[in-house]
PDB file of N, CA and C in Angstrom:
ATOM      1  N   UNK A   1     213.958 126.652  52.841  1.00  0.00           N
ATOM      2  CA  UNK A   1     213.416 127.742  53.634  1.00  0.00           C
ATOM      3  C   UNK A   1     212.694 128.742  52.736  1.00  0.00           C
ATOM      4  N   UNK A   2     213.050 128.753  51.603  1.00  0.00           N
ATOM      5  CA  UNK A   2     212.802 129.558  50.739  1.00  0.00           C
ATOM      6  C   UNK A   2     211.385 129.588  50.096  1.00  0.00           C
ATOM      7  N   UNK A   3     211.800 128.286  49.375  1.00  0.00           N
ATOM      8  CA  UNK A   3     210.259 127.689  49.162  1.00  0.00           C
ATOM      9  C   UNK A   3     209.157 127.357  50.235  1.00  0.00           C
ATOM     10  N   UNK A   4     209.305 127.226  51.581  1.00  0.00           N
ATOM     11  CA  UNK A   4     208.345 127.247  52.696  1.00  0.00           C
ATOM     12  C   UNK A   4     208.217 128.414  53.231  1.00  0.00           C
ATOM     13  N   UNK A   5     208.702 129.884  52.638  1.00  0.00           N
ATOM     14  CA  UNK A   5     208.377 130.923  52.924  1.00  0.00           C
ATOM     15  C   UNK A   5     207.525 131.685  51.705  1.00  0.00           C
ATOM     16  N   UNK A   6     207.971 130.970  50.650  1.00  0.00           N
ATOM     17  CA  UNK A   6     207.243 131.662  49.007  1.00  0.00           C
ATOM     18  C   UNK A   6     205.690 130.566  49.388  1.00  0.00           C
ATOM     19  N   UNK A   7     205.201 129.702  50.057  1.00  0.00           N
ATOM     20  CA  UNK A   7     203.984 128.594  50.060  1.00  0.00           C
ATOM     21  C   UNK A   7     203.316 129.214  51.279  1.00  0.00           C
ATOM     22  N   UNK A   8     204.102 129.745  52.307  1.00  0.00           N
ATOM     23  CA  UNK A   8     203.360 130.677  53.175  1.00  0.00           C
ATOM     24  C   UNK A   8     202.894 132.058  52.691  1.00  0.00           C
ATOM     25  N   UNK A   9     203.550 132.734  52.000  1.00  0.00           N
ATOM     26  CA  UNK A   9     203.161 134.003  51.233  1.00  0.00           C
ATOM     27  C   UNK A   9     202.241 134.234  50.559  1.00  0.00           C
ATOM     28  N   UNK A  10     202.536 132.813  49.374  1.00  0.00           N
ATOM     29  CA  UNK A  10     200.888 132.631  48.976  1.00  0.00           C
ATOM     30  C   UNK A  10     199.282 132.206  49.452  1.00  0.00           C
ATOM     31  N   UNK A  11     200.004 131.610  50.409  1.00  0.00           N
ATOM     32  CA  UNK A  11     198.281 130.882  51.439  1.00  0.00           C
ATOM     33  C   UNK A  11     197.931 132.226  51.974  1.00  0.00           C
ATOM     34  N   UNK A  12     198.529 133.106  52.451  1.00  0.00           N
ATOM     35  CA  UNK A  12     198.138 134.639  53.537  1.00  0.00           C
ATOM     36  C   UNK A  12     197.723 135.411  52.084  1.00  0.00           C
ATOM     37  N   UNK A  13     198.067 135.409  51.173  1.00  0.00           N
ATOM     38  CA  UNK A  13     197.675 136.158  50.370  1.00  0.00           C
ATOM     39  C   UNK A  13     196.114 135.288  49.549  1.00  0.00           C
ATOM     40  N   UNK A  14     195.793 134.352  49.535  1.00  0.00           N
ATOM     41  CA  UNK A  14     195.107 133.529  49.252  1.00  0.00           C
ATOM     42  C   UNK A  14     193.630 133.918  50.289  1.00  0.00           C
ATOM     43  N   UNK A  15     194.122 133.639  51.635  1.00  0.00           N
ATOM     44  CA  UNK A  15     193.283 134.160  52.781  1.00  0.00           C
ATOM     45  C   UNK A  15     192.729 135.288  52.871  1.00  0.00           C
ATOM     46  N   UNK A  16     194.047 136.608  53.063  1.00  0.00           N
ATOM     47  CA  UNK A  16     193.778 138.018  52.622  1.00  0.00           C
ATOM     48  C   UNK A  16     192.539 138.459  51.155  1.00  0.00           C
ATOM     49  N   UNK A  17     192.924 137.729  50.206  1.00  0.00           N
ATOM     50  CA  UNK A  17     192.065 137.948  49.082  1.00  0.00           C
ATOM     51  C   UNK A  17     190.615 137.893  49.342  1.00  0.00           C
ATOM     52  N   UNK A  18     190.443 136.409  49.840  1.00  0.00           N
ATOM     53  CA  UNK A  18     189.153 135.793  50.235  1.00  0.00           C
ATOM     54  C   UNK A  18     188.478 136.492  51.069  1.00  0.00           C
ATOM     55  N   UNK A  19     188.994 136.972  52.559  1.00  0.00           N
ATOM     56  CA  UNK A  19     188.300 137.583  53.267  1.00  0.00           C
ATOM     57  C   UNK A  19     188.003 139.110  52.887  1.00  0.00           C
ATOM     58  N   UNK A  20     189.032 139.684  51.939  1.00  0.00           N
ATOM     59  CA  UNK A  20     188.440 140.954  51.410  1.00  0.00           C
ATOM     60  C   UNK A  20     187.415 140.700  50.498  1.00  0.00           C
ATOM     61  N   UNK A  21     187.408 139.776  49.199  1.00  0.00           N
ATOM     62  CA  UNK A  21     186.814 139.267  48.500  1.00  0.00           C
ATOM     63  C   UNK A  21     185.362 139.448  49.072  1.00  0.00           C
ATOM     64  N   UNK A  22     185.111 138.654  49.813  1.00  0.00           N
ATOM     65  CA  UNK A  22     183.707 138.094  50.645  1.00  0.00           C
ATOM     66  C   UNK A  22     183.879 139.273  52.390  1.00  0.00           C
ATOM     67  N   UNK A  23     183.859 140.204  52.396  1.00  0.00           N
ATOM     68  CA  UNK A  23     183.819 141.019  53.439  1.00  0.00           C
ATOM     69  C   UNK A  23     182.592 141.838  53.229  1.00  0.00           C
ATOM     70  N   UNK A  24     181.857 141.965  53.884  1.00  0.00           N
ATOM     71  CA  UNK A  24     180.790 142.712  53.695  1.00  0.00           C
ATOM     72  C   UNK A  24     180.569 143.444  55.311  1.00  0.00           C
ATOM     73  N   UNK A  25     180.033 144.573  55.498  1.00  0.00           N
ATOM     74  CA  UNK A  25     180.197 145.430  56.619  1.00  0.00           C
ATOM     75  C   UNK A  25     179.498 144.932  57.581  1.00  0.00           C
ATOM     76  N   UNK A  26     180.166 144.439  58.438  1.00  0.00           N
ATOM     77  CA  UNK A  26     180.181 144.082  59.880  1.00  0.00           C
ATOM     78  C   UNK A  26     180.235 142.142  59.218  1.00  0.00           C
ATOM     79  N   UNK A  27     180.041 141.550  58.710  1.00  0.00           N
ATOM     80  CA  UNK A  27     180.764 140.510  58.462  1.00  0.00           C
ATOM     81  C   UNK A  27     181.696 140.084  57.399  1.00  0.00           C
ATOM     82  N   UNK A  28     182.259 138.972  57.871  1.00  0.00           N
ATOM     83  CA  UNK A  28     183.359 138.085  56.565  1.00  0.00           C
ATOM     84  C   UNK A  28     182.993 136.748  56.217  1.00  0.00           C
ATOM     85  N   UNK A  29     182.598 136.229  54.762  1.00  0.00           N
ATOM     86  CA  UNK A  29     182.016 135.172  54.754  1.00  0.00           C
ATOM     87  C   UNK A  29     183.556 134.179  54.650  1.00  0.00           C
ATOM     88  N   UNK A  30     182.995 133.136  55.910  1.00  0.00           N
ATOM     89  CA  UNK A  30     184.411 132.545  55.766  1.00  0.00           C
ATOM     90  C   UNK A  30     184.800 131.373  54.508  1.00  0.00           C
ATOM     91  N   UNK A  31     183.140 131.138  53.788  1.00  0.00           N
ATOM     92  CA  UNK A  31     184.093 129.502  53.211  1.00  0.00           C
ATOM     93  C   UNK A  31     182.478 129.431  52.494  1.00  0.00           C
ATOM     94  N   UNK A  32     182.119 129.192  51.325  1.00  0.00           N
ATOM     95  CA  UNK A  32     181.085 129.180  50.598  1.00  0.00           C
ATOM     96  C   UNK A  32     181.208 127.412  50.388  1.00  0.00           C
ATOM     97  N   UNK A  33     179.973 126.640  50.639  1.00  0.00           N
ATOM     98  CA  UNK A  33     180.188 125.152  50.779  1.00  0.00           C
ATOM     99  C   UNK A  33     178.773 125.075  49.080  1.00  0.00           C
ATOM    100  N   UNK A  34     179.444 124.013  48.743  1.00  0.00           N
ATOM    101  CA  UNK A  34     177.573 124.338  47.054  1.00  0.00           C
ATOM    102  C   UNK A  34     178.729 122.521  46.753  1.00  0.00           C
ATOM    103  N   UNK A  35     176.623 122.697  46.867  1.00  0.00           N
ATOM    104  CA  UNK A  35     176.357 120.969  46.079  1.00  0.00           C
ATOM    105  C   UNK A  35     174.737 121.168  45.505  1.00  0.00           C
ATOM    106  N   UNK A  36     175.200 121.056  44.347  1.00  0.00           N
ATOM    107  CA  UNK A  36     174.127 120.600  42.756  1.00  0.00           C
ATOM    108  C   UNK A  36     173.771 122.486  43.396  1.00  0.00           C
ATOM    109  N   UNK A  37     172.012 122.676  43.740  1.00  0.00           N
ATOM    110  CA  UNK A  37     171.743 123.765  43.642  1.00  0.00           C
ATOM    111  C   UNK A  37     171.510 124.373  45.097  1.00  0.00           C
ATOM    112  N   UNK A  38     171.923 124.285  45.304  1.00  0.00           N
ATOM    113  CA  UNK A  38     172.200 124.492  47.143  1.00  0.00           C
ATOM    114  C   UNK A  38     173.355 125.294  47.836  1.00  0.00           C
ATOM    115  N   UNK A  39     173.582 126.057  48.087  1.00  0.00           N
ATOM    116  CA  UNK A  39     175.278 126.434  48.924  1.00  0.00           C
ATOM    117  C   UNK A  39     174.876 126.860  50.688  1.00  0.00           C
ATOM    118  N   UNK A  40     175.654 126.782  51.023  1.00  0.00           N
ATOM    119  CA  UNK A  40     176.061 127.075  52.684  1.00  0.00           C
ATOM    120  C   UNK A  40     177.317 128.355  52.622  1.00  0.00           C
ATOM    121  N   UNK A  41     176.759 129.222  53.118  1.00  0.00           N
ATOM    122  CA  UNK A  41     178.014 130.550  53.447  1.00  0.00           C
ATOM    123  C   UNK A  41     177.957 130.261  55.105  1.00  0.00           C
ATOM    124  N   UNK A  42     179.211 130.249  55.230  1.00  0.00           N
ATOM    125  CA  UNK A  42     179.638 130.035  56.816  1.00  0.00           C
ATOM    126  C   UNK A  42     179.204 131.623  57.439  1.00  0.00           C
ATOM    127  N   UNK A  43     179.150 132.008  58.533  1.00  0.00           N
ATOM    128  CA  UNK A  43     179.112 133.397  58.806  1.00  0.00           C
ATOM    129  C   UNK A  43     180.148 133.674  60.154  1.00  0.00           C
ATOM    130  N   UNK A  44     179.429 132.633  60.704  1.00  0.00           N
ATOM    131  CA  UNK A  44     179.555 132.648  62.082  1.00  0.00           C
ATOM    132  C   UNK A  44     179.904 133.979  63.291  1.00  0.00           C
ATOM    133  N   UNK A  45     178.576 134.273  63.467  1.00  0.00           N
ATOM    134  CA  UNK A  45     178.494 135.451  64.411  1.00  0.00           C
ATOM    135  C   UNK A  45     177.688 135.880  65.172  1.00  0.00           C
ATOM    136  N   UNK A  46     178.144 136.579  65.908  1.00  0.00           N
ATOM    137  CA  UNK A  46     177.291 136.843  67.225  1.00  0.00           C
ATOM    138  C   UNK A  46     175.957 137.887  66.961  1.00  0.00           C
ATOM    139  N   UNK A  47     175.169 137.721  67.015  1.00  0.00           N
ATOM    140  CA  UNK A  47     174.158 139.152  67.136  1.00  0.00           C
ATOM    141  C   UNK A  47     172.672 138.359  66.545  1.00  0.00           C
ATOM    142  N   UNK A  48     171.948 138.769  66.303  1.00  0.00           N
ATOM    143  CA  UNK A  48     170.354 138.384  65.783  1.00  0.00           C
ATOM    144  C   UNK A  48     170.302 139.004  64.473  1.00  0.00           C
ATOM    145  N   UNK A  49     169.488 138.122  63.770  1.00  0.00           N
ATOM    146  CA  UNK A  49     169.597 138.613  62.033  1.00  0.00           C
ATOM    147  C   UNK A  49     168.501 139.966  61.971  1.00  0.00           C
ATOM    148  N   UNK A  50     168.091 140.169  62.939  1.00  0.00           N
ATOM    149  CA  UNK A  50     166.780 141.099  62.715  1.00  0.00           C
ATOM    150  C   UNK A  50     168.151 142.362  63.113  1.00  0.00           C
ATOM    151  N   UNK A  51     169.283 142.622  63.610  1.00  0.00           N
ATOM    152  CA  UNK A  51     169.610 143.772  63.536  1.00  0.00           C
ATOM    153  C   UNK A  51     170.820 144.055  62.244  1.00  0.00           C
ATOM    154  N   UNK A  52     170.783 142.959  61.561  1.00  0.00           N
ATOM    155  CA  UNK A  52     171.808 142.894  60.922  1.00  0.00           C
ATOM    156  C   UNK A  52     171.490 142.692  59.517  1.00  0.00           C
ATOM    157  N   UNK A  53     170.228 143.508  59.038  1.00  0.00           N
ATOM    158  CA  UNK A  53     169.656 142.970  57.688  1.00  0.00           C
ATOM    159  C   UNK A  53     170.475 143.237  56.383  1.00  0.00           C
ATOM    160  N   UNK A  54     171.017 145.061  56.738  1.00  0.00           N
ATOM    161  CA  UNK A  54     171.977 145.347  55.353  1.00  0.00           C
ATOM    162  C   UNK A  54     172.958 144.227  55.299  1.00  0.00           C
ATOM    163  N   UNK A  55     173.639 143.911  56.219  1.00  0.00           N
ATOM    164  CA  UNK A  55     174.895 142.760  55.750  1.00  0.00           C
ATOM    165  C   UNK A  55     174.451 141.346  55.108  1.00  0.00           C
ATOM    166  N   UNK A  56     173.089 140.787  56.017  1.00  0.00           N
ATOM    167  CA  UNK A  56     172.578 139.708  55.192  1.00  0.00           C
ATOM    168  C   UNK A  56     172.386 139.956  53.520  1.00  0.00           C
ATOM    169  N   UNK A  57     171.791 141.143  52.726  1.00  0.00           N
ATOM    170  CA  UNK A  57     171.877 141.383  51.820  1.00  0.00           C
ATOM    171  C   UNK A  57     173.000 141.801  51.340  1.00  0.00           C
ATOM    172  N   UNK A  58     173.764 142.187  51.666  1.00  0.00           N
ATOM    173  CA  UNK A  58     175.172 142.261  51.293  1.00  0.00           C
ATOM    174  C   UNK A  58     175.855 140.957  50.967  1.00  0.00           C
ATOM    175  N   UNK A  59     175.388 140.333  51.732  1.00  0.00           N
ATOM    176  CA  UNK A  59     176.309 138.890  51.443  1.00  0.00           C
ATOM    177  C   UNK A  59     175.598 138.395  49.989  1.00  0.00           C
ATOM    178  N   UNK A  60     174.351 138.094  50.429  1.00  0.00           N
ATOM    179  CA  UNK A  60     173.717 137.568  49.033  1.00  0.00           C
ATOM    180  C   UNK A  60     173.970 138.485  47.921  1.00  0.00           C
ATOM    181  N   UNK A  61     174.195 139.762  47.665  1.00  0.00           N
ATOM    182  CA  UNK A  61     174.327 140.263  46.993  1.00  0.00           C
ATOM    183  C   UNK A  61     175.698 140.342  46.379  1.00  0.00           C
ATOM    184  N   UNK A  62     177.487 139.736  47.005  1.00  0.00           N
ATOM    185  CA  UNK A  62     178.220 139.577  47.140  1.00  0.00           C
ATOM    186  C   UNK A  62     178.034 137.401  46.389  1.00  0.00           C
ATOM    187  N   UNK A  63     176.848 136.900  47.074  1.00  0.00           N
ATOM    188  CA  UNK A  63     177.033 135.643  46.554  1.00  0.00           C
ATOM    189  C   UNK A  63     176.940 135.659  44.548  1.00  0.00           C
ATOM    190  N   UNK A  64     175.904 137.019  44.585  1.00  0.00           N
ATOM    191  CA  UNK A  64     175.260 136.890  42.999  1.00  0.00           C
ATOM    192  C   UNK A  64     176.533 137.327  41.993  1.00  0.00           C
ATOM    193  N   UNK A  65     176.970 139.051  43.014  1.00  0.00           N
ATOM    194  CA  UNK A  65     178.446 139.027  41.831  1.00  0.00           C
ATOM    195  C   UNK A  65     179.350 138.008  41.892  1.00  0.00           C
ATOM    196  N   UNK A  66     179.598 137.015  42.640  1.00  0.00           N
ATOM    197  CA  UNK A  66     180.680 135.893  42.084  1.00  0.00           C
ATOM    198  C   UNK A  66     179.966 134.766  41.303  1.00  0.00           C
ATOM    199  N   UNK A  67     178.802 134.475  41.577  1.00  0.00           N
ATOM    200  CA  UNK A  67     178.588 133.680  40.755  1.00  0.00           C
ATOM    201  C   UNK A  67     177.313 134.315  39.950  1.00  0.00           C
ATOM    202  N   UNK A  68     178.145 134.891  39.020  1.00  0.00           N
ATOM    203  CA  UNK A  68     176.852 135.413  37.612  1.00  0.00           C
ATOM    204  C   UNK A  68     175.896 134.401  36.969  1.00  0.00           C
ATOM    205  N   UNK A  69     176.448 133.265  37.059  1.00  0.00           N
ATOM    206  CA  UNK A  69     175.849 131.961  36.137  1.00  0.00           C
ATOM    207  C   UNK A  69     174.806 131.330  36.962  1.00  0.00           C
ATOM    208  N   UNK A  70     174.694 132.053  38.488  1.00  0.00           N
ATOM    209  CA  UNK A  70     173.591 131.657  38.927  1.00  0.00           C
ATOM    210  C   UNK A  70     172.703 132.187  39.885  1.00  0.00           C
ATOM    211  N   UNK A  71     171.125 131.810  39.570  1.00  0.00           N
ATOM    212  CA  UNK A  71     169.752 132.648  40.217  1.00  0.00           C
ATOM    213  C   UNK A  71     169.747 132.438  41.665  1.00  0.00           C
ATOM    214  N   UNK A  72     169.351 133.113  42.530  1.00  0.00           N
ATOM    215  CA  UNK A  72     168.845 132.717  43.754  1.00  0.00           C
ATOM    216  C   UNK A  72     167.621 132.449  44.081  1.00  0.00           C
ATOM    217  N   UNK A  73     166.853 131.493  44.225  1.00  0.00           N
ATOM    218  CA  UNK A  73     165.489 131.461  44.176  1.00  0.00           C
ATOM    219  C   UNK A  73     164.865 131.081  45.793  1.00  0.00           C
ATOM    220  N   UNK A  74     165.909 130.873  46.588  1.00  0.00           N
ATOM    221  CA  UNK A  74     165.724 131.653  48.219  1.00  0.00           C
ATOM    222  C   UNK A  74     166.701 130.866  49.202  1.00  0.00           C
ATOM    223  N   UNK A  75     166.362 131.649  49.637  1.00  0.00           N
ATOM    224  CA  UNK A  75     167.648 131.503  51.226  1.00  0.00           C
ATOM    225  C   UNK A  75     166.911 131.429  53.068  1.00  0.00           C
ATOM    226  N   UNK A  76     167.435 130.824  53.454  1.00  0.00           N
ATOM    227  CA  UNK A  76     166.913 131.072  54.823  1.00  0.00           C
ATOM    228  C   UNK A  76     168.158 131.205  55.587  1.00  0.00           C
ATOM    229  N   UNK A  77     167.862 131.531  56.925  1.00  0.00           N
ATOM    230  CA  UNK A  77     169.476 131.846  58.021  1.00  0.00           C
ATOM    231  C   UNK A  77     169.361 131.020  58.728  1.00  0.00           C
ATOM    232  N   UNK A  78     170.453 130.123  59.264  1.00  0.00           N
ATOM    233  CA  UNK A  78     170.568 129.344  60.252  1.00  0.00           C
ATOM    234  C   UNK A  78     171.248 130.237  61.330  1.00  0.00           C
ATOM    235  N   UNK A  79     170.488 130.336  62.763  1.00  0.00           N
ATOM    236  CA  UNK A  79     170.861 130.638  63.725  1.00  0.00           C
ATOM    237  C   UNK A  79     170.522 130.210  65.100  1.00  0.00           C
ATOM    238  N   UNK A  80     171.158 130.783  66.153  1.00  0.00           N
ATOM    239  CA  UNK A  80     170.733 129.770  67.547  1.00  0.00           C
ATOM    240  C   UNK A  80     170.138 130.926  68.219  1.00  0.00           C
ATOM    241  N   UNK A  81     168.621 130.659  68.804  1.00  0.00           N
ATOM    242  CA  UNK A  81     168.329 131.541  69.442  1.00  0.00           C
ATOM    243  C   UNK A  81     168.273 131.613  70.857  1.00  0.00           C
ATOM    244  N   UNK A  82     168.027 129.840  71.198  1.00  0.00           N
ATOM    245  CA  UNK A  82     167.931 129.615  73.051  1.00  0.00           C
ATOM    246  C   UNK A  82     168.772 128.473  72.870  1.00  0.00           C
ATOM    247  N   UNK A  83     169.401 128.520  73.909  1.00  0.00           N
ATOM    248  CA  UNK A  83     170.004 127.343  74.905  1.00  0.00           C
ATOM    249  C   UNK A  83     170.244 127.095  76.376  1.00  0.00           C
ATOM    250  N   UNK A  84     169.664 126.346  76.623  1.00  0.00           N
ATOM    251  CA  UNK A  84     169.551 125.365  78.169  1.00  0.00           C
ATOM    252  C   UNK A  84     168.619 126.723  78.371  1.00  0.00           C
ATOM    253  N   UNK A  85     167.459 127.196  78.800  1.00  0.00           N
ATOM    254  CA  UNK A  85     166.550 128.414  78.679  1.00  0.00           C
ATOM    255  C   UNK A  85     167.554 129.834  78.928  1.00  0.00           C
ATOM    256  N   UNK A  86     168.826 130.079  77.968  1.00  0.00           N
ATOM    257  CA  UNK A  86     169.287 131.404  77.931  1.00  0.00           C
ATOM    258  C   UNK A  86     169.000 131.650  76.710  1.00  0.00           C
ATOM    259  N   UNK A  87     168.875 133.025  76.592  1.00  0.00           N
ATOM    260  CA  UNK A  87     168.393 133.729  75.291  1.00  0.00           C
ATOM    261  C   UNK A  87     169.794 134.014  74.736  1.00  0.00           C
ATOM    262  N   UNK A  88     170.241 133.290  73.340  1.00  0.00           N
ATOM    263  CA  UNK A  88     171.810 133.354  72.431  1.00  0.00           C
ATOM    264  C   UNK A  88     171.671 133.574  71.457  1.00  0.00           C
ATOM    265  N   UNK A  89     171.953 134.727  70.634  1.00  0.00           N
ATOM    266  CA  UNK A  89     171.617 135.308  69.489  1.00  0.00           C
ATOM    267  C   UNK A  89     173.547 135.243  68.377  1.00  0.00           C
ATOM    268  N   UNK A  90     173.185 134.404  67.792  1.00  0.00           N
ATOM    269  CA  UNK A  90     174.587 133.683  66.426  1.00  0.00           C
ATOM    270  C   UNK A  90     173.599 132.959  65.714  1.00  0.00           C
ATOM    271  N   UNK A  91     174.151 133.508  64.696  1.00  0.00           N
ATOM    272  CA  UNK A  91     174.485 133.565  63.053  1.00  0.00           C
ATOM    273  C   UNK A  91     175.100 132.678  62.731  1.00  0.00           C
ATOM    274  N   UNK A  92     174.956 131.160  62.125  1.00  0.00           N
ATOM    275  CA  UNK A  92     175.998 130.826  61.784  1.00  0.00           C
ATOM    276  C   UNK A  92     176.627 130.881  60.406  1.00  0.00           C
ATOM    277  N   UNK A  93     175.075 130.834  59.616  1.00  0.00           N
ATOM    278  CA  UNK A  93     175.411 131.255  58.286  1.00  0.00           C
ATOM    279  C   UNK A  93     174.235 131.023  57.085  1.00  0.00           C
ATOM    280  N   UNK A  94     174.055 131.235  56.327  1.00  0.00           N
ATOM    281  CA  UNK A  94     173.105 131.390  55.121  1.00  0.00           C
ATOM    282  C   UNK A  94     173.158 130.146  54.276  1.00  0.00           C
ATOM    283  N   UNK A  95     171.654 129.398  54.060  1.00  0.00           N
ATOM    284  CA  UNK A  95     171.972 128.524  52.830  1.00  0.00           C
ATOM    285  C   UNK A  95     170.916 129.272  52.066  1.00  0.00           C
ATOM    286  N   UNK A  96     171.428 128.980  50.803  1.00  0.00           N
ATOM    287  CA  UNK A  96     171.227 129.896  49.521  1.00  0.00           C
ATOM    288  C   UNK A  96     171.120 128.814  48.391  1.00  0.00           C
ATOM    289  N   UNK A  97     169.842 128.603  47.777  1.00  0.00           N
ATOM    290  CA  UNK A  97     168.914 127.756  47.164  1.00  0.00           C
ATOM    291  C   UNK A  97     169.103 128.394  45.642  1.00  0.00           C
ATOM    292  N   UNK A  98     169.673 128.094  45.038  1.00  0.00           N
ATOM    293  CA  UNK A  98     169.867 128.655  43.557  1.00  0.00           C
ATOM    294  C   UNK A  98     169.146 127.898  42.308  1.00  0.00           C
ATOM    295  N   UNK A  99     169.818 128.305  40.612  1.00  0.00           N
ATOM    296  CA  UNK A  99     169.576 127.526  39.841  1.00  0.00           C
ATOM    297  C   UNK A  99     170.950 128.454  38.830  1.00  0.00           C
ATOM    298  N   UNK A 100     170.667 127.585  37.865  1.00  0.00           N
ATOM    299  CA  UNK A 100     171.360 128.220  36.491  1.00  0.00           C
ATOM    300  C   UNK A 100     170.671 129.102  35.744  1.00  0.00           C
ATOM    301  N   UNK A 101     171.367 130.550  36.019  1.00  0.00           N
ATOM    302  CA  UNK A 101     170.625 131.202  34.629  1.00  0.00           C
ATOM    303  C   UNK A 101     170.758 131.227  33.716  1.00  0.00           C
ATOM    304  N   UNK A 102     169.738 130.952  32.825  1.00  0.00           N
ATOM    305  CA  UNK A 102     169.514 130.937  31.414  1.00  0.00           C
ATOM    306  C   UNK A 102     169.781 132.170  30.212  1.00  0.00           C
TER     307      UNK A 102
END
């Protein structure tokens, strides 16, 4: 019981870290995905990127302090704007096109 309460303590504190870690105002990046020079930040949220520009830079700016060792050389947003003809404004999340700095 002991030890399945000390393995729960650490995962919430693991979680807790992360989402403070990667919290930026009005979002939380949930899960940073990177293969070779490429990454995916999950976002997933409701609203249109045109009202939400400080946090988009927040995030990227949040991607650069964790990873110092690397450039951003551009990003685009994946989001949904129509479905079945309703107008749906989510965020799902940022891929972010990097390299190694030198």
């Amino acid at each position: 019981m002991k030890k399945a309460l000390l393995v729960f303590s650490f995962l919430f504190i693991l979680y807790f870290f992360e989402l403070q870690v990667f919290a930026s105002e009005g979002f939380s990046i949930v899960s940073i995905k990177t293969v070779g020079n490429h990454s995916y930040v999950v976002i997933n949220k409701d609203g249109r990127p045109s009202d939400r520009p400080v946090e988009i830079l927040e995030i990227l700016s949040d991607f650069e302090r964790l990873n110092p060792d690397k450039e951003i050389t551009g990003w685009s947003i994946e989001k949904q704007q129509t479905a079945y003809g309703f107008v749906y404004n989510y965020i799902y999340g940022l891929w972010i096109d990097h390299k190694p700095k030198k």
